[in-house]
C-alpha atoms as a PDB file:
ATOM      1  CA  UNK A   1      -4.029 -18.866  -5.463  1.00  0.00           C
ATOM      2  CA  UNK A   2      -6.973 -17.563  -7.482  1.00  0.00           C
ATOM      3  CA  UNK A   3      -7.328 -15.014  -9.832  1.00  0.00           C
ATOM      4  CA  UNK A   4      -9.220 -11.950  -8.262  1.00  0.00           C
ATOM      5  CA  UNK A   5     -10.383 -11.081 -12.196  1.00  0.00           C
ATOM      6  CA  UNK A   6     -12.309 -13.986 -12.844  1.00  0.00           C
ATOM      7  CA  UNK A   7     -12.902 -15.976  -9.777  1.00  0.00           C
ATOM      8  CA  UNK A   8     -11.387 -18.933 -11.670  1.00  0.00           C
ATOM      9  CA  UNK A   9      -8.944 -21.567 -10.200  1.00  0.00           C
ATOM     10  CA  UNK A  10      -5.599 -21.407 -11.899  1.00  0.00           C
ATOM     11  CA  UNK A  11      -4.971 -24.311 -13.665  1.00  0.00           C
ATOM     12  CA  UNK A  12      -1.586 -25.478 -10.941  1.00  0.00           C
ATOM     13  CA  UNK A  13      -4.793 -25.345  -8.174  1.00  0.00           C
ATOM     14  CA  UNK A  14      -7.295 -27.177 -10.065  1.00  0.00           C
ATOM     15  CA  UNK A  15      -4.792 -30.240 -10.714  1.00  0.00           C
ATOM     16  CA  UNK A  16      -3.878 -30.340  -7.088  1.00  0.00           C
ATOM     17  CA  UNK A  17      -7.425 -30.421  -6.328  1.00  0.00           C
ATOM     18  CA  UNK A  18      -8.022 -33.531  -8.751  1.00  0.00           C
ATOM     19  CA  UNK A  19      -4.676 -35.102  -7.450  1.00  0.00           C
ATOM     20  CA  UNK A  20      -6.049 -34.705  -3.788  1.00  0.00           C
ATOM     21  CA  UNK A  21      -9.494 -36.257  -4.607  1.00  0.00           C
ATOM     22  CA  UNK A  22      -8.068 -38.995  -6.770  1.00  0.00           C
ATOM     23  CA  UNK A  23      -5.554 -39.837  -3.686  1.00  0.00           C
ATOM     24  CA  UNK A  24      -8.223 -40.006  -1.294  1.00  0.00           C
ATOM     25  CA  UNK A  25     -10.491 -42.154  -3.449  1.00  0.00           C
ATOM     26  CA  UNK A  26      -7.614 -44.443  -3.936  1.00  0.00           C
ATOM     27  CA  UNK A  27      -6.286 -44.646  -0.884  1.00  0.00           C
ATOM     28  CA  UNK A  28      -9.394 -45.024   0.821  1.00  0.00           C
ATOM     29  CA  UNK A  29     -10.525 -47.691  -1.740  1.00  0.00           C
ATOM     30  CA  UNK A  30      -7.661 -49.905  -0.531  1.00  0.00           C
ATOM     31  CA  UNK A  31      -8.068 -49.481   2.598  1.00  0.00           C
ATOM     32  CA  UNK A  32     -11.603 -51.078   2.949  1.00  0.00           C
ATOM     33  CA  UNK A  33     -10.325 -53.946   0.313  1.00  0.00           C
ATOM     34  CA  UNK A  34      -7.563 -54.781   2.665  1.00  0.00           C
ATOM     35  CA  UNK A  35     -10.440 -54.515   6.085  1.00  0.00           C
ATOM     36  CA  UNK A  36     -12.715 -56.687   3.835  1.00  0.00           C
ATOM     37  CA  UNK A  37      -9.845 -59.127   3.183  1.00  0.00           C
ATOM     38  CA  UNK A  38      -9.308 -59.582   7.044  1.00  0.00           C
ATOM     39  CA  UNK A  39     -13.331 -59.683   7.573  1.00  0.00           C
ATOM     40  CA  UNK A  40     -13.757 -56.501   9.323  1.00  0.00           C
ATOM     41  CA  UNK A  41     -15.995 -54.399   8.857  1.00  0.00           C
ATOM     42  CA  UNK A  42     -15.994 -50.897   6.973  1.00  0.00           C
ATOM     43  CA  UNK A  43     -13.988 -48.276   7.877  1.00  0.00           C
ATOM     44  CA  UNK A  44     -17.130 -45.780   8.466  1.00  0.00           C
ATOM     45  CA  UNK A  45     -17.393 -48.300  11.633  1.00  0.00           C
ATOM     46  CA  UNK A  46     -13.686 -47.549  12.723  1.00  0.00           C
ATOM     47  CA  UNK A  47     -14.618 -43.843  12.426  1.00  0.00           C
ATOM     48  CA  UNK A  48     -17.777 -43.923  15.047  1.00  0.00           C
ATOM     49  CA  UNK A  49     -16.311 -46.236  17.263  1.00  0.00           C
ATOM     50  CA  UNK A  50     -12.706 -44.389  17.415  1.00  0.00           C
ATOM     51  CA  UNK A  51     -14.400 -41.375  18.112  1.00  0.00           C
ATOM     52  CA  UNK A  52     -16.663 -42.823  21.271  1.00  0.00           C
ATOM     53  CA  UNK A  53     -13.083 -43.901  22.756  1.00  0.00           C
ATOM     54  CA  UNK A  54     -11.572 -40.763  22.661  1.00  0.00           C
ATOM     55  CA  UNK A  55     -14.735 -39.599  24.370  1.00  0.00           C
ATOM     56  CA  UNK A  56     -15.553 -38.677  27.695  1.00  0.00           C
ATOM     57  CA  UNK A  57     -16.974 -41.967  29.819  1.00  0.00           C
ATOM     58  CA  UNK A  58     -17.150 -43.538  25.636  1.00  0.00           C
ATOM     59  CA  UNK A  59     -20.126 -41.699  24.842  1.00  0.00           C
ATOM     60  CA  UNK A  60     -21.549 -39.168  22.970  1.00  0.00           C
ATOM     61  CA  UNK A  61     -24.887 -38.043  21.205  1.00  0.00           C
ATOM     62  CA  UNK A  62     -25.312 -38.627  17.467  1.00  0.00           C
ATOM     63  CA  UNK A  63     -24.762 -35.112  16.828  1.00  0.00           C
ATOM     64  CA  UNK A  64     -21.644 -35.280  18.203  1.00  0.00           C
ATOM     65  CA  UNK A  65     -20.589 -37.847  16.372  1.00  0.00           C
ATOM     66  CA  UNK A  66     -22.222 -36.867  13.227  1.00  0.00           C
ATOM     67  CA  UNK A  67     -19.907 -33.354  13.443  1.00  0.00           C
ATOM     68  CA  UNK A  68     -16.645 -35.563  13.985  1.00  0.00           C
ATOM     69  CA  UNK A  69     -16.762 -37.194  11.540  1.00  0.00           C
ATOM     70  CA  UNK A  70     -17.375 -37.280   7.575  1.00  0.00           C
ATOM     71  CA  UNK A  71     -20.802 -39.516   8.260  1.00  0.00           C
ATOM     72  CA  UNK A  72     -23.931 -37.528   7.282  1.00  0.00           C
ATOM     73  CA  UNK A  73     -26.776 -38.021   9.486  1.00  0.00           C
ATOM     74  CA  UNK A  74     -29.118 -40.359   7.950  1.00  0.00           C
ATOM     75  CA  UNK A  75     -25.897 -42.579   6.931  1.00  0.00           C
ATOM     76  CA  UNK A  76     -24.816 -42.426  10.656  1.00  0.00           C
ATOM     77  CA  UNK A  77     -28.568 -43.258  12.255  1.00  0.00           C
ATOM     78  CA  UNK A  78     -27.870 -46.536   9.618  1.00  0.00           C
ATOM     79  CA  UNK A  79     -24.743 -47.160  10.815  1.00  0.00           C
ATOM     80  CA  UNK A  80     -25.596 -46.856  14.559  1.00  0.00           C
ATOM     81  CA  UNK A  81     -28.560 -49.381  14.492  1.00  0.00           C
ATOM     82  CA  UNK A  82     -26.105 -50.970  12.573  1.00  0.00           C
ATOM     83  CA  UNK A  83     -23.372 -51.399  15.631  1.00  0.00           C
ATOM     84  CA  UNK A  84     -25.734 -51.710  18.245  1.00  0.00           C
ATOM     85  CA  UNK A  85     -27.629 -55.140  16.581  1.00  0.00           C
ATOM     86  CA  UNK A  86     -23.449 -56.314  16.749  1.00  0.00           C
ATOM     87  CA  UNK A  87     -23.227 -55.434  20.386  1.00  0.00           C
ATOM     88  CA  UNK A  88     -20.756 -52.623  19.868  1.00  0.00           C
ATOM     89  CA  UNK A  89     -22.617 -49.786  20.899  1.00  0.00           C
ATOM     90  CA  UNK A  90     -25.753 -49.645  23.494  1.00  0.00           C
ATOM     91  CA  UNK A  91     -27.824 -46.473  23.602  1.00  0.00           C
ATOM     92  CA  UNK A  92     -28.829 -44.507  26.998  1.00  0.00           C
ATOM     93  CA  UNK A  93     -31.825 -42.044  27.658  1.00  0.00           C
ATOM     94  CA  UNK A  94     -30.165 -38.535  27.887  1.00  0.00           C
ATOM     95  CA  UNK A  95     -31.676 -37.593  31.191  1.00  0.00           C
ATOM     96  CA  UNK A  96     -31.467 -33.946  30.712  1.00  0.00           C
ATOM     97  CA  UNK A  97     -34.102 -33.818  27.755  1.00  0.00           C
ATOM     98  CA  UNK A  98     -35.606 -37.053  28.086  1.00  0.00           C
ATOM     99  CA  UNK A  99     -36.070 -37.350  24.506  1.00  0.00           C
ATOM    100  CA  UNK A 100     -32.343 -37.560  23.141  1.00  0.00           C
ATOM    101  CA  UNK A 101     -29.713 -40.342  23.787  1.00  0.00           C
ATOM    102  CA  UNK A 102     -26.581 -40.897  23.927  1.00  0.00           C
ATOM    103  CA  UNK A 103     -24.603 -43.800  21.751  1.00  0.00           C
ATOM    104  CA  UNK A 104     -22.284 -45.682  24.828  1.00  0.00           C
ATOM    105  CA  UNK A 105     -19.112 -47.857  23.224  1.00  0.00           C
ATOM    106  CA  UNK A 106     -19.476 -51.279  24.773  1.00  0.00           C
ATOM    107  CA  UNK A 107     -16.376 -53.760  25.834  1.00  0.00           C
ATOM    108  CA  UNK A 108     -17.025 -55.561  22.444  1.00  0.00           C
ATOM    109  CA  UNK A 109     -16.247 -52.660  20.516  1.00  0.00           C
ATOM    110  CA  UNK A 110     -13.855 -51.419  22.337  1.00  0.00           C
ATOM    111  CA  UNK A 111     -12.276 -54.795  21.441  1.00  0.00           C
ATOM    112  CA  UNK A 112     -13.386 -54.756  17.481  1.00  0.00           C
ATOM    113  CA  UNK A 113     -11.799 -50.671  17.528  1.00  0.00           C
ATOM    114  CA  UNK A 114      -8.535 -52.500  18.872  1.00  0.00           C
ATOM    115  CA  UNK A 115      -8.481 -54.971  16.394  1.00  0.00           C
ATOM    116  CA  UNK A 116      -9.691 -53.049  13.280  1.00  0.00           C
ATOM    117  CA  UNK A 117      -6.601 -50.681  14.198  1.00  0.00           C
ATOM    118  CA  UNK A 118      -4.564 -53.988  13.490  1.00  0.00           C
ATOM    119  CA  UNK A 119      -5.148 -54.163   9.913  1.00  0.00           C
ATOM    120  CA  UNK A 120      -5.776 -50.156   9.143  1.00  0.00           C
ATOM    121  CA  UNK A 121      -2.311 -49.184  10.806  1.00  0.00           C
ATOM    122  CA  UNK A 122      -0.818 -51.470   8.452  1.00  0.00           C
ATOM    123  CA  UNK A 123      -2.701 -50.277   5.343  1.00  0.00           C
ATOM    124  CA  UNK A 124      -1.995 -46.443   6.386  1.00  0.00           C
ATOM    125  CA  UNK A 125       1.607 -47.627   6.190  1.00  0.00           C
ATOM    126  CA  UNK A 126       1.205 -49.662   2.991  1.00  0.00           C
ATOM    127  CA  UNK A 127      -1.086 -47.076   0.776  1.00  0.00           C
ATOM    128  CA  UNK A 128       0.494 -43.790   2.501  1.00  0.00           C
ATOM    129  CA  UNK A 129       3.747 -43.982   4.423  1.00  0.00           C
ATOM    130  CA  UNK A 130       5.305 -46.375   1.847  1.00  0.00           C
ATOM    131  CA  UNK A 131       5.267 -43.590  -0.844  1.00  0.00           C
ATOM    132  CA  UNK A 132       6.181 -40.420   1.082  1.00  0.00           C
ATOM    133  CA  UNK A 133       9.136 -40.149   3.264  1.00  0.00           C
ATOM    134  CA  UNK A 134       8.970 -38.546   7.185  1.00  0.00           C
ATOM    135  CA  UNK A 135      10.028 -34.858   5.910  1.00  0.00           C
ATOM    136  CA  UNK A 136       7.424 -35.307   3.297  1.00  0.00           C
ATOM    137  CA  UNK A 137       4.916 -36.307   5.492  1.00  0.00           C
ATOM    138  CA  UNK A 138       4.951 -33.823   7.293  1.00  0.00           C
ATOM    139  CA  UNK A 139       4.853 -31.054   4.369  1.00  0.00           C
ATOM    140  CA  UNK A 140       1.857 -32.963   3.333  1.00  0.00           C
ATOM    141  CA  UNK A 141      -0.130 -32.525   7.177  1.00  0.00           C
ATOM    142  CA  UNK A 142       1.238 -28.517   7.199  1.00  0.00           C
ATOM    143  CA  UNK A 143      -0.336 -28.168   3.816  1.00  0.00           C
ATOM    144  CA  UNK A 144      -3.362 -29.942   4.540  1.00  0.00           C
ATOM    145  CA  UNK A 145      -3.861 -28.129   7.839  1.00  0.00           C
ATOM    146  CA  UNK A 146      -4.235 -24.982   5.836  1.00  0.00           C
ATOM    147  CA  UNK A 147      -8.051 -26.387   5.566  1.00  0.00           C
ATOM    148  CA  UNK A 148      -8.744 -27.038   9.031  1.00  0.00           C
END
């Protein structure tokens, strides 16, 4: 909670907030070590191309991916060019507007998405579910969904 007075964090929520971003940089630091290790790529790839499979017909536009998940835009235009040179993505003309497009998940990565999984189900289990136990888990996901 904060104090009204002084708009200043008290000090129990300002070491949660540096245990939460020292967590995430950890975990997510081992995470890509362990996808480098198995010669995947990064994990901002995993993001984009989960996110076209759980999509209607595996596409969507760039905005749409951009505001699901943590990619900013210029990153995620990178990124994009980035999967379609591997054959992972293809773009299509969005025939409404003729100018916009849509980013279409391709067999190939529907296949990388499948095997990236592989490795970053077992380092979820390694970095995360290895130190917290199934009650505690889920205290952890009702606390966190307090900022959803």
């Amino acid at each position: 909670m904060q104090d009204e007075k002084t708009s200043m964090p008290t000090t129990a929520t300002t070491e949660a907030w540096i245990g939460l971003m020292r967590a995430q940089q950890r975990v997510l630091t081992a995470i890509e070590k362990d996808f480098k290790r198995a010669g995947l790529p990064p994990l901002g790839w995993y993001d984009v191309l989960w996110e076209l499979v759980k999509a209607e017909d595996g596409r969507l536009r760039p905005f749409e991916i951009e505001t699901r998940t943590l990619l900013a835009q210029y990153n995620l235009s990178r990124l994009i060019d980035r999967l379609e040179r591997e054959g992972l993505v293809r773009r299509e003309a969005f025939n409404e507007d003729g100018r916009g497009q849509w980013v279409v998940i391709t067999e190939d990565g529907r296949a990388m998405r499948a095997r990236m999984w592989q490795t970053y189900a077992r380092s979820i289990e390694r970095h995360v579910g290895a130190r917290l136990s199934e009650d505690e888990a889920r205290e952890l996901t009702a606390l966190l969904s307090r900022f959803t």
